[in-house]
PDB file of N, CA and C in Angstrom:
ATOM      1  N   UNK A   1      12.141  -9.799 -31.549  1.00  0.00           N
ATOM      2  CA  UNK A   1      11.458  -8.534 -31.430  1.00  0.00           C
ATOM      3  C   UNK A   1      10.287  -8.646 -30.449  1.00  0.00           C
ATOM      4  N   UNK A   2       9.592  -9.748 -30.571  1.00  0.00           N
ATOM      5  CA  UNK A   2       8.537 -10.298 -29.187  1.00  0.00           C
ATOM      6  C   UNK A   2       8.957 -10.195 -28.250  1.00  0.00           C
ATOM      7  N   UNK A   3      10.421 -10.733 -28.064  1.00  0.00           N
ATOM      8  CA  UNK A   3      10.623 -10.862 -26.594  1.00  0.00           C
ATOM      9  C   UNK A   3      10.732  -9.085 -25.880  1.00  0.00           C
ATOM     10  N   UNK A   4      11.107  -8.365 -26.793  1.00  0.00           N
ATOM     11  CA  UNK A   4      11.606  -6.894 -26.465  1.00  0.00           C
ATOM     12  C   UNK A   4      10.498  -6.329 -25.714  1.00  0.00           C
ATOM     13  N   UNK A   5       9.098  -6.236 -26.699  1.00  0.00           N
ATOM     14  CA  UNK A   5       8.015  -5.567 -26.353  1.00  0.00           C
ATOM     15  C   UNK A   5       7.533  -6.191 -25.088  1.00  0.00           C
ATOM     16  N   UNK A   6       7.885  -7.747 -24.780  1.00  0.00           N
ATOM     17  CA  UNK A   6       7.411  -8.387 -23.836  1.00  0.00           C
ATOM     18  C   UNK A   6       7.990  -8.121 -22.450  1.00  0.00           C
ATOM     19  N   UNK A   7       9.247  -7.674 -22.653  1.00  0.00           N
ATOM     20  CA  UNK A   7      10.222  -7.308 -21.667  1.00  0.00           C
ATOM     21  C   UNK A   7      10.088  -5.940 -21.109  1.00  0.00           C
ATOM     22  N   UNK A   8       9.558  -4.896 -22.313  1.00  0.00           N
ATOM     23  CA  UNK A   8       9.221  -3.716 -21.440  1.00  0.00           C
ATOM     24  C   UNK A   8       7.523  -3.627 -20.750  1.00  0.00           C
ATOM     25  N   UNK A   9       7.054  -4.767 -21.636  1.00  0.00           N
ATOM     26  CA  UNK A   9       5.855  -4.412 -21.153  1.00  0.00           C
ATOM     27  C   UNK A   9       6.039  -4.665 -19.508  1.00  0.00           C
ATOM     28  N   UNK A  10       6.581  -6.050 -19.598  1.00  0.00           N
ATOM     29  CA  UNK A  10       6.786  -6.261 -17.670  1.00  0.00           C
ATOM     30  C   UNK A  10       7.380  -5.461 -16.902  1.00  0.00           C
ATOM     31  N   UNK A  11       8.132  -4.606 -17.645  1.00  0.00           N
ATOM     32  CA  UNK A  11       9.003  -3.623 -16.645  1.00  0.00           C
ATOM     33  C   UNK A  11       8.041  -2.110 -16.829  1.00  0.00           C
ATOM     34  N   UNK A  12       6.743  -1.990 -17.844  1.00  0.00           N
ATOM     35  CA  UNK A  12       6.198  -0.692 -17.578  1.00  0.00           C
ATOM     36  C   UNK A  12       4.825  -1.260 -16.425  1.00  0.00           C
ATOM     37  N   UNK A  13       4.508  -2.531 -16.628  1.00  0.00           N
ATOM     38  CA  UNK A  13       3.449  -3.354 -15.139  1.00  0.00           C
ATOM     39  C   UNK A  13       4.049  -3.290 -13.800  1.00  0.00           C
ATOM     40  N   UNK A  14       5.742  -3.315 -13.872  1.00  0.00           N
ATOM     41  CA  UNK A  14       6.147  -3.584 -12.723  1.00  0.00           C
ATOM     42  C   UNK A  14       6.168  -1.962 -12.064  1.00  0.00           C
ATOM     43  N   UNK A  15       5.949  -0.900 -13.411  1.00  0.00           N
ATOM     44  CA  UNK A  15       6.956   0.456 -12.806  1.00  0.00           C
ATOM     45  C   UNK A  15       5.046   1.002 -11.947  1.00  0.00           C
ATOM     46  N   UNK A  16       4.102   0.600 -13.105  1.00  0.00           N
ATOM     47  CA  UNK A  16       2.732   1.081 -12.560  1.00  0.00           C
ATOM     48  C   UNK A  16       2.654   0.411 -11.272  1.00  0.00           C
ATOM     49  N   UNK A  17       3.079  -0.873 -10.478  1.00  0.00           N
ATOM     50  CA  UNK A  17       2.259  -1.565  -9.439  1.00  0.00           C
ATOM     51  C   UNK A  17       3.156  -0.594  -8.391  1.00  0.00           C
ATOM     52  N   UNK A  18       4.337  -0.211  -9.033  1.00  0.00           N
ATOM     53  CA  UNK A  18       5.291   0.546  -7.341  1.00  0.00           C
ATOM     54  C   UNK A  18       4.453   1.868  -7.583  1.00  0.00           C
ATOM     55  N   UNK A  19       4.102   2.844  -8.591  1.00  0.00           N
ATOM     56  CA  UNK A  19       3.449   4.206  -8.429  1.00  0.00           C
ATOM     57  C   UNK A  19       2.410   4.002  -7.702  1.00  0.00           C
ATOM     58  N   UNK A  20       1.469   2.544  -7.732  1.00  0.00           N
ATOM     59  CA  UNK A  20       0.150   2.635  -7.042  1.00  0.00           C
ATOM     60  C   UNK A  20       0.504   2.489  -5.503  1.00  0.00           C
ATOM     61  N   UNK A  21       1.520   1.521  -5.200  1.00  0.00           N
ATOM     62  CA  UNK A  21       2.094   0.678  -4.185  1.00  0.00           C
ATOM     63  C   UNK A  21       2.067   2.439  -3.332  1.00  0.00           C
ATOM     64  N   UNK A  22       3.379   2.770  -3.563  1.00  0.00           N
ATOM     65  CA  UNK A  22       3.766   4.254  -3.454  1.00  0.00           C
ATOM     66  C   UNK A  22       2.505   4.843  -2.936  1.00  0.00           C
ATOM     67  N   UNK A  23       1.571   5.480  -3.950  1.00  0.00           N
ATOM     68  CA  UNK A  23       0.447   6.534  -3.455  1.00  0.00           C
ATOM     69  C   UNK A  23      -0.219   5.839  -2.506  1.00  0.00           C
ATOM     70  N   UNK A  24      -0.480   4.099  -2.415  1.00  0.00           N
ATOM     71  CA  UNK A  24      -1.380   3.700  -1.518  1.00  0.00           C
ATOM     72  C   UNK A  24      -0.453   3.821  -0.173  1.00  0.00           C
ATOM     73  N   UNK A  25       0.740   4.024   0.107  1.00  0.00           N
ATOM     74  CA  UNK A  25       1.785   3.996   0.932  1.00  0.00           C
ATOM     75  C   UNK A  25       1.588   5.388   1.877  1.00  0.00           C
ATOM     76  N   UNK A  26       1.493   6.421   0.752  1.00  0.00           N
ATOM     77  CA  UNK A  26       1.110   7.779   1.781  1.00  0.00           C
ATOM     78  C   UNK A  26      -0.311   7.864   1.791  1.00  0.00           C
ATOM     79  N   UNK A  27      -1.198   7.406   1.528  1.00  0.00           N
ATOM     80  CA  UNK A  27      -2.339   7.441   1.927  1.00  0.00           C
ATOM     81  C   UNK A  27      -2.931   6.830   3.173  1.00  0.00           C
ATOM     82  N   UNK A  28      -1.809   5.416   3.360  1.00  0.00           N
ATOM     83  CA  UNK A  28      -2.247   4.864   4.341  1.00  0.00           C
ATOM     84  C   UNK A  28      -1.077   6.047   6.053  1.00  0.00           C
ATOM     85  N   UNK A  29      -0.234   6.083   4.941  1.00  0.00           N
ATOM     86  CA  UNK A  29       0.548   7.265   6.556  1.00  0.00           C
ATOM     87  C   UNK A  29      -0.324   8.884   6.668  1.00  0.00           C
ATOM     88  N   UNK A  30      -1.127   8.892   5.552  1.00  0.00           N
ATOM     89  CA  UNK A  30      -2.414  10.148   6.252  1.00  0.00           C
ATOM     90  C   UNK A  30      -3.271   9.677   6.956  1.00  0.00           C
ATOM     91  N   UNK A  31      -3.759   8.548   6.608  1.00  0.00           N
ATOM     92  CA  UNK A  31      -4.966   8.086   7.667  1.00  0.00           C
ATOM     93  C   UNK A  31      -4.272   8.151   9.363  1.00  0.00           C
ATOM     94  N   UNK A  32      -3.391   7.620   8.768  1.00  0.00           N
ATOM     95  CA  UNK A  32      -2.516   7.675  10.657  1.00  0.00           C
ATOM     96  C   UNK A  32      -2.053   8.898  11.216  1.00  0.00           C
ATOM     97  N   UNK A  33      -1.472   9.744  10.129  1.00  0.00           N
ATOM     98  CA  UNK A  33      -1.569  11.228  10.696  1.00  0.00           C
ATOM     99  C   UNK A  33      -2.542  11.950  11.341  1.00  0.00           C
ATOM    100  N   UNK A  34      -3.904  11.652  10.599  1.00  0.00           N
ATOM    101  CA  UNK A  34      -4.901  12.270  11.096  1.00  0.00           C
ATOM    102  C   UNK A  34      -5.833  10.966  12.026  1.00  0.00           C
ATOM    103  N   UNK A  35      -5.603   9.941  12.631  1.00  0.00           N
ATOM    104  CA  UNK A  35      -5.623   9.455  13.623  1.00  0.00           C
ATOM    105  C   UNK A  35      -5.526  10.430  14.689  1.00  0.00           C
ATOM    106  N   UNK A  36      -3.842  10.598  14.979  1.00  0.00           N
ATOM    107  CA  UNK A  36      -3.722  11.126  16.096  1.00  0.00           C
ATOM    108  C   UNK A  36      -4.607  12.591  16.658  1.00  0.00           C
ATOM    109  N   UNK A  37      -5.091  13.360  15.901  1.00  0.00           N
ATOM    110  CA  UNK A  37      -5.893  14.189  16.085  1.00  0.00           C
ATOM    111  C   UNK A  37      -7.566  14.119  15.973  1.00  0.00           C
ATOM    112  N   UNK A  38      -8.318  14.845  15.899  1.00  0.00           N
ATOM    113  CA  UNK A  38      -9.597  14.543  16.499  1.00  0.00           C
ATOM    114  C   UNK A  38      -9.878  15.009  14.751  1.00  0.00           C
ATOM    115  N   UNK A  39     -10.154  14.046  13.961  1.00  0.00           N
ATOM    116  CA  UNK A  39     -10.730  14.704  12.395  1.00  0.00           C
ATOM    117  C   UNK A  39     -11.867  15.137  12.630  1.00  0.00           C
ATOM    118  N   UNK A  40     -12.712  15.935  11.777  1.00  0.00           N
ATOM    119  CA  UNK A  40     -14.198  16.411  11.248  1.00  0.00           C
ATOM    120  C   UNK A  40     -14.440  14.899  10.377  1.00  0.00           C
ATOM    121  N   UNK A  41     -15.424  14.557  11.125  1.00  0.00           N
ATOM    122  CA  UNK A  41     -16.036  12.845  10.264  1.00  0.00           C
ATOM    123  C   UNK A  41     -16.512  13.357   8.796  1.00  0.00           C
ATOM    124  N   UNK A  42     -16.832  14.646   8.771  1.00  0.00           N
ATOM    125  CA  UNK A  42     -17.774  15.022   7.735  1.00  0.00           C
ATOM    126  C   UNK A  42     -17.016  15.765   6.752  1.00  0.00           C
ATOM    127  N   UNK A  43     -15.410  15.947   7.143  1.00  0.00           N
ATOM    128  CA  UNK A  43     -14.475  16.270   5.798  1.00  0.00           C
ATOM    129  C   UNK A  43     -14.338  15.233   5.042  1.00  0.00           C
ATOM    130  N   UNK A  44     -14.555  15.961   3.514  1.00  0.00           N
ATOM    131  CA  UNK A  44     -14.442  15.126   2.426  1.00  0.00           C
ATOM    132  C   UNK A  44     -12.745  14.468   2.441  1.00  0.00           C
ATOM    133  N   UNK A  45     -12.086  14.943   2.628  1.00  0.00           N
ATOM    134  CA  UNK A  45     -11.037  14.224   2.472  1.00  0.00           C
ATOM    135  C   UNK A  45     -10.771  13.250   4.004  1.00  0.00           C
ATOM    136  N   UNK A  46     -10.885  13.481   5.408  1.00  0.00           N
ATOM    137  CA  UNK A  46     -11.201  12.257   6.259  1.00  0.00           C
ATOM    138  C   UNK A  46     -12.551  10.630   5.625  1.00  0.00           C
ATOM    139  N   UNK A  47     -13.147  11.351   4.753  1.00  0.00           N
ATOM    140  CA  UNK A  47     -13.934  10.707   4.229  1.00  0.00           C
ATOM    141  C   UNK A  47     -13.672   9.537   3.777  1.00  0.00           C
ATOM    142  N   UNK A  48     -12.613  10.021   2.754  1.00  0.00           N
ATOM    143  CA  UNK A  48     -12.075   9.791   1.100  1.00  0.00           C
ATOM    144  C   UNK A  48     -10.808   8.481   1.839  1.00  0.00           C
ATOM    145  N   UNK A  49     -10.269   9.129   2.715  1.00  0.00           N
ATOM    146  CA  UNK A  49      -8.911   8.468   3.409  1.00  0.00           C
ATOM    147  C   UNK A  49      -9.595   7.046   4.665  1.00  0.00           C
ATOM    148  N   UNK A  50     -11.173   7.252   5.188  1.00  0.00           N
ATOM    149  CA  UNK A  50     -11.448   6.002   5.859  1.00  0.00           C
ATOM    150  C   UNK A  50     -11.878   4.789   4.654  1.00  0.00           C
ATOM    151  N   UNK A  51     -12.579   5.783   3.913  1.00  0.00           N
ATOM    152  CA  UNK A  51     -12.701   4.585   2.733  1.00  0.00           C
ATOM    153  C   UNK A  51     -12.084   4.103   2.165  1.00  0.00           C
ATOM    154  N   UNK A  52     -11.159   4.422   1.651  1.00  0.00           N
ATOM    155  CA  UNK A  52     -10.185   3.782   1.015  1.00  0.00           C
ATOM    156  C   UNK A  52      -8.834   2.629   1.670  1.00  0.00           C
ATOM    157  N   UNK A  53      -8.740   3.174   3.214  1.00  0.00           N
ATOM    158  CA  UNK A  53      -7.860   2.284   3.914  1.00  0.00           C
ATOM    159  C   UNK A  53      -8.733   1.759   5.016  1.00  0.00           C
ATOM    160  N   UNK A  54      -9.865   1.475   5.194  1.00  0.00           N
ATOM    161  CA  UNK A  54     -10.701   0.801   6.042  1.00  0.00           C
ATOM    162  C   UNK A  54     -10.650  -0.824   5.822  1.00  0.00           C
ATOM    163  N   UNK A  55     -11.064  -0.893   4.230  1.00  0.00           N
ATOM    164  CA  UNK A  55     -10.693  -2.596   3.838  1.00  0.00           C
ATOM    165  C   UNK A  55      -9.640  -2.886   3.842  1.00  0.00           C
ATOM    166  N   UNK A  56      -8.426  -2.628   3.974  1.00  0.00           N
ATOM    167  CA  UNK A  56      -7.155  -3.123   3.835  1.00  0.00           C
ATOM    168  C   UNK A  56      -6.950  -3.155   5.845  1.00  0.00           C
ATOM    169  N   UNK A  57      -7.338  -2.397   6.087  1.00  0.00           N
ATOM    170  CA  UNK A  57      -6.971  -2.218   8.004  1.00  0.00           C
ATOM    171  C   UNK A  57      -7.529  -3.068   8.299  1.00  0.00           C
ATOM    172  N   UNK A  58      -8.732  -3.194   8.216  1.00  0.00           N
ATOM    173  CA  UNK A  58     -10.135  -4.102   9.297  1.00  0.00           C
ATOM    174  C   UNK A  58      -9.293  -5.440   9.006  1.00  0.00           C
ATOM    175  N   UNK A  59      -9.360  -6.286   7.755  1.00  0.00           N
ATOM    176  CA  UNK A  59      -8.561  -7.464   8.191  1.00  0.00           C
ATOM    177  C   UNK A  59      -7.467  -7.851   9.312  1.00  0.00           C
ATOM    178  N   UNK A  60      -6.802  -6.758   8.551  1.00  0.00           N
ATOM    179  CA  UNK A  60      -5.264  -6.737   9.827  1.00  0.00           C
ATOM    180  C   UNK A  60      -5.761  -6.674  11.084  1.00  0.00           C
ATOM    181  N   UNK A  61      -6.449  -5.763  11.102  1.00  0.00           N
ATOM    182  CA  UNK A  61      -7.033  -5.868  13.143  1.00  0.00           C
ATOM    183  C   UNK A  61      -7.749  -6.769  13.383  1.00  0.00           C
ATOM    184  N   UNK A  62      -8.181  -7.763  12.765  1.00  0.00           N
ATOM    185  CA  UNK A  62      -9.049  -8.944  13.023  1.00  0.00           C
ATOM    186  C   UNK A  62      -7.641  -9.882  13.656  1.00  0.00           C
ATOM    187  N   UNK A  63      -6.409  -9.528  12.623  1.00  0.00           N
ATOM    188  CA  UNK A  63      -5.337 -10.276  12.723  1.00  0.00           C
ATOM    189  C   UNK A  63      -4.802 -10.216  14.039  1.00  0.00           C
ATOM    190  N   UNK A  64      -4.524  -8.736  14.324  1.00  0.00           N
ATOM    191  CA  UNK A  64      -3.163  -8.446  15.410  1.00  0.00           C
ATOM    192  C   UNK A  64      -4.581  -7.760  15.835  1.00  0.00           C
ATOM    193  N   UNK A  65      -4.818  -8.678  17.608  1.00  0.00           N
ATOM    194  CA  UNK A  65      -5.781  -7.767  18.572  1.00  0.00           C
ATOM    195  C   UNK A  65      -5.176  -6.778  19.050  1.00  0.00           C
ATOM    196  N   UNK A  66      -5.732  -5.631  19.434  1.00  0.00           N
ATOM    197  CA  UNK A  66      -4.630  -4.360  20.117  1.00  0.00           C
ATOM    198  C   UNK A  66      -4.694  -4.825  21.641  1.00  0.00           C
ATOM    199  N   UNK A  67      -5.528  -5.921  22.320  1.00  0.00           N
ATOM    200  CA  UNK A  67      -5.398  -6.066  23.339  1.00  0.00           C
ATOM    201  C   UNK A  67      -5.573  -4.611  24.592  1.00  0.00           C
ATOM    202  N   UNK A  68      -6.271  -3.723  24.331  1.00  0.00           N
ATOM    203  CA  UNK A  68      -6.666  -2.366  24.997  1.00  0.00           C
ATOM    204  C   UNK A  68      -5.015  -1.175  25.024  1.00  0.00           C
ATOM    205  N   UNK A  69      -4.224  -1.968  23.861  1.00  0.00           N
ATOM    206  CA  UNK A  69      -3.224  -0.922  23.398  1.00  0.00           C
ATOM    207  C   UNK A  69      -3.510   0.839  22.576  1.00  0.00           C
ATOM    208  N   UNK A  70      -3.253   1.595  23.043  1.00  0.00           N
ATOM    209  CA  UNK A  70      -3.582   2.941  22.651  1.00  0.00           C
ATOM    210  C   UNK A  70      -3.053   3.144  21.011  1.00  0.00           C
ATOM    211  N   UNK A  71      -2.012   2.025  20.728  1.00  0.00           N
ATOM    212  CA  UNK A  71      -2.171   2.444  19.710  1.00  0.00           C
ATOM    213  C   UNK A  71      -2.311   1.324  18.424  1.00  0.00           C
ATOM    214  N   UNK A  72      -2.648   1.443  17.229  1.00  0.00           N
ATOM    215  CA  UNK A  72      -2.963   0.612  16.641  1.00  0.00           C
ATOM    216  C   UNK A  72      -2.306  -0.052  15.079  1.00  0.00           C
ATOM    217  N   UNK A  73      -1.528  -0.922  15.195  1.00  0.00           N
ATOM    218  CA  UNK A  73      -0.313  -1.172  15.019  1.00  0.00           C
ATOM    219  C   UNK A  73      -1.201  -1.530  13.398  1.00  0.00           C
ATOM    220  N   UNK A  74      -2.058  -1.731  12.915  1.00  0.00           N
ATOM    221  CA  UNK A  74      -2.308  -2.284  11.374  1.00  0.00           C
ATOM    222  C   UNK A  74      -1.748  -1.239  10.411  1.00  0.00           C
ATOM    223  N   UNK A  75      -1.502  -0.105  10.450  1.00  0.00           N
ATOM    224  CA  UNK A  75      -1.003   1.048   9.282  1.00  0.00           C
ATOM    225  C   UNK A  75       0.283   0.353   8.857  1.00  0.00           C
ATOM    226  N   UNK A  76       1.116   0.155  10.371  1.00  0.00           N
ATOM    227  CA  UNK A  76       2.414  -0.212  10.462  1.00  0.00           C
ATOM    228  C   UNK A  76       2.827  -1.543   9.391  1.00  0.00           C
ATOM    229  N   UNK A  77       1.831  -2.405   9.472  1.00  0.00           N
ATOM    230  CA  UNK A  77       1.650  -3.901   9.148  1.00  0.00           C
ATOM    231  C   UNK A  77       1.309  -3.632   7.662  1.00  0.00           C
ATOM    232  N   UNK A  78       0.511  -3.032   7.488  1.00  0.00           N
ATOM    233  CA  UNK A  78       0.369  -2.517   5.988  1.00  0.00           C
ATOM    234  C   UNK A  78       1.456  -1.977   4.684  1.00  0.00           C
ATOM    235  N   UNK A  79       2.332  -0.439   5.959  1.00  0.00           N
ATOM    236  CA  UNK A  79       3.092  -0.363   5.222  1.00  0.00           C
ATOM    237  C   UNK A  79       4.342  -1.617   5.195  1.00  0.00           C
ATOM    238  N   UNK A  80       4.298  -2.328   6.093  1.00  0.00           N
ATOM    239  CA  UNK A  80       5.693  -3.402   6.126  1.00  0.00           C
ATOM    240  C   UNK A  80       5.141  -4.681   4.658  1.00  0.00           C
ATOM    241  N   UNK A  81       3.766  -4.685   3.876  1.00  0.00           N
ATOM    242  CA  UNK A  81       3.555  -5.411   3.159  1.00  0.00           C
ATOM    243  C   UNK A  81       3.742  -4.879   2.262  1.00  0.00           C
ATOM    244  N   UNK A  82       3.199  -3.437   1.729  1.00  0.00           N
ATOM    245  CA  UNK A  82       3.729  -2.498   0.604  1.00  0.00           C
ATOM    246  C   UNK A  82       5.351  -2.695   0.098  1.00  0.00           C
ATOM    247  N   UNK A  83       6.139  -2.466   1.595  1.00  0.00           N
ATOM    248  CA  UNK A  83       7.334  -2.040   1.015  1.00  0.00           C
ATOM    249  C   UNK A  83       7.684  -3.558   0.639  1.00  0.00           C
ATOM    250  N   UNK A  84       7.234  -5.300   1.340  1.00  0.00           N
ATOM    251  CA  UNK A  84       7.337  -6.426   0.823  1.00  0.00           C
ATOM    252  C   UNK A  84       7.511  -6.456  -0.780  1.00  0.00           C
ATOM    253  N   UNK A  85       6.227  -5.865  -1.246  1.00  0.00           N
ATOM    254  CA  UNK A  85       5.599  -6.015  -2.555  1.00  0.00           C
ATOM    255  C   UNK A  85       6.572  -5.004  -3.603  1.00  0.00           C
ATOM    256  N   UNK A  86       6.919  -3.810  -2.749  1.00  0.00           N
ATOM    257  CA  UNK A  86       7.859  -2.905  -3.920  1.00  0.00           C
ATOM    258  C   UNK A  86       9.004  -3.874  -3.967  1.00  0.00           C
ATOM    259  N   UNK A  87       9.714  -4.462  -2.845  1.00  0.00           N
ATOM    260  CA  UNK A  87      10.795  -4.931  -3.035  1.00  0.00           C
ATOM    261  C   UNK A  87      10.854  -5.972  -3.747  1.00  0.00           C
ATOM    262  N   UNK A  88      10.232  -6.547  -3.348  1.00  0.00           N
ATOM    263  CA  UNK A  88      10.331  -8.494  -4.087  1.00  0.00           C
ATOM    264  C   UNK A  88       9.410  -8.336  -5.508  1.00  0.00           C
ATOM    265  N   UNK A  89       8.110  -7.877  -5.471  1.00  0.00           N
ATOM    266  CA  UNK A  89       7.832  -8.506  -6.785  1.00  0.00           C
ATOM    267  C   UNK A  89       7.838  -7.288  -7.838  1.00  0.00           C
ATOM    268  N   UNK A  90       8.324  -6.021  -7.430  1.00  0.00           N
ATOM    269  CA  UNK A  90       8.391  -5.077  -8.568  1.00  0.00           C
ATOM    270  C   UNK A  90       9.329  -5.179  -8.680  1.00  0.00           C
ATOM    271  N   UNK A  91      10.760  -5.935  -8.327  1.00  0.00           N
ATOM    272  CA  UNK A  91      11.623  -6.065  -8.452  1.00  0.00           C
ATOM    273  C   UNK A  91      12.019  -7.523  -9.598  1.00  0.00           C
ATOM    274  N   UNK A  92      10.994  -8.120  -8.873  1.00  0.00           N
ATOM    275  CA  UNK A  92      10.993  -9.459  -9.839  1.00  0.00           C
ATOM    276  C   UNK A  92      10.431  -9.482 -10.843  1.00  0.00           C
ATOM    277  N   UNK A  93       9.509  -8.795 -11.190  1.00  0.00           N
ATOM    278  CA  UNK A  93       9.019  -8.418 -12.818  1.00  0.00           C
ATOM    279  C   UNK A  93       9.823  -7.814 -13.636  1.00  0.00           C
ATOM    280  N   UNK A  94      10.788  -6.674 -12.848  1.00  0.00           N
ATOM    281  CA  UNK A  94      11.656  -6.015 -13.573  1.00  0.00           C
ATOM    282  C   UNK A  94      12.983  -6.869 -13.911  1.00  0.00           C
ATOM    283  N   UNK A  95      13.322  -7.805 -13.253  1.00  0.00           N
ATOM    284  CA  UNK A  95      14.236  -9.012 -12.957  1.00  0.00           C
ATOM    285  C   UNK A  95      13.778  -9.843 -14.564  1.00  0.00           C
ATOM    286  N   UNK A  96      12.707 -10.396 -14.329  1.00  0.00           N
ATOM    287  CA  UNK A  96      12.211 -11.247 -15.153  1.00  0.00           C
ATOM    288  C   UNK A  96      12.166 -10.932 -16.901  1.00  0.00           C
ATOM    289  N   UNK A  97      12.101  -9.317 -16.582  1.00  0.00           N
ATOM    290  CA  UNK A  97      11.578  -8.467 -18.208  1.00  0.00           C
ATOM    291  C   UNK A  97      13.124  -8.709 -18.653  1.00  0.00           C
ATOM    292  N   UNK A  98      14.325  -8.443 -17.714  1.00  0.00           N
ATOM    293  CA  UNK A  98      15.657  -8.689 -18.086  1.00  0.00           C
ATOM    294  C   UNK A  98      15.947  -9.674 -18.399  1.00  0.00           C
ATOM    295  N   UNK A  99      15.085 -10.823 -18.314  1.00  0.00           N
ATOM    296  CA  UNK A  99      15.555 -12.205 -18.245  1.00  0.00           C
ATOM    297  C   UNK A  99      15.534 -12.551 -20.153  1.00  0.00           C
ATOM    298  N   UNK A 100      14.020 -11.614 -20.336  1.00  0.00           N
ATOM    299  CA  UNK A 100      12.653 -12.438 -21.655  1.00  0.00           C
ATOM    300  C   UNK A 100      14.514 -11.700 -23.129  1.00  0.00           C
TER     301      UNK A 100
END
């Protein structure tokens, strides 16, 4: 009966990390939407969207220089780690809960 509760618990951890994975996924493809256009610095929601994907970007561009490229490839790099993380380890928790 342990193992049961133990098994969904990993598969209701694995189902929360893809919903966050997910929302942090289109949040980071709004910041890039509204890239391409000229935002209001002083809208609350341009606000809401530099703060929140600023710490996850700035590393990456420390990583990959744009070298005076127009455009700026870390969103891209971001989402290619998201969809890493939905695939392999929300997959492998849910793998694993099947296992217990």
């Amino acid at each position: 009966m342990l193992s049961i509760g133990a098994g969904n618990f990993l598969i209701a951890i694995a189902k929360v990390i893809d919903i966050v994975l997910t929302v942090y996924l289109w949040i980071i493809v709004a910041r890039a939407l509204i890239s391409w256009v000229n935002p209001d610095p002083y809208n609350k929601i341009v606000i809401f969207l530099y703060r929140v994907t600023e710490p996850v970007l700035r590393p990456i561009r420390r990583i990959i220089p744009r070298h005076s490229l127009p455009i700026d490839f870390a969103p891209l790099v971001v989402l290619l780690i998201i969809f890493f993380l939905q695939y392999f380890l929300v997959q492998t928790l849910i793998q694993l809960a099947g296992g217990i």
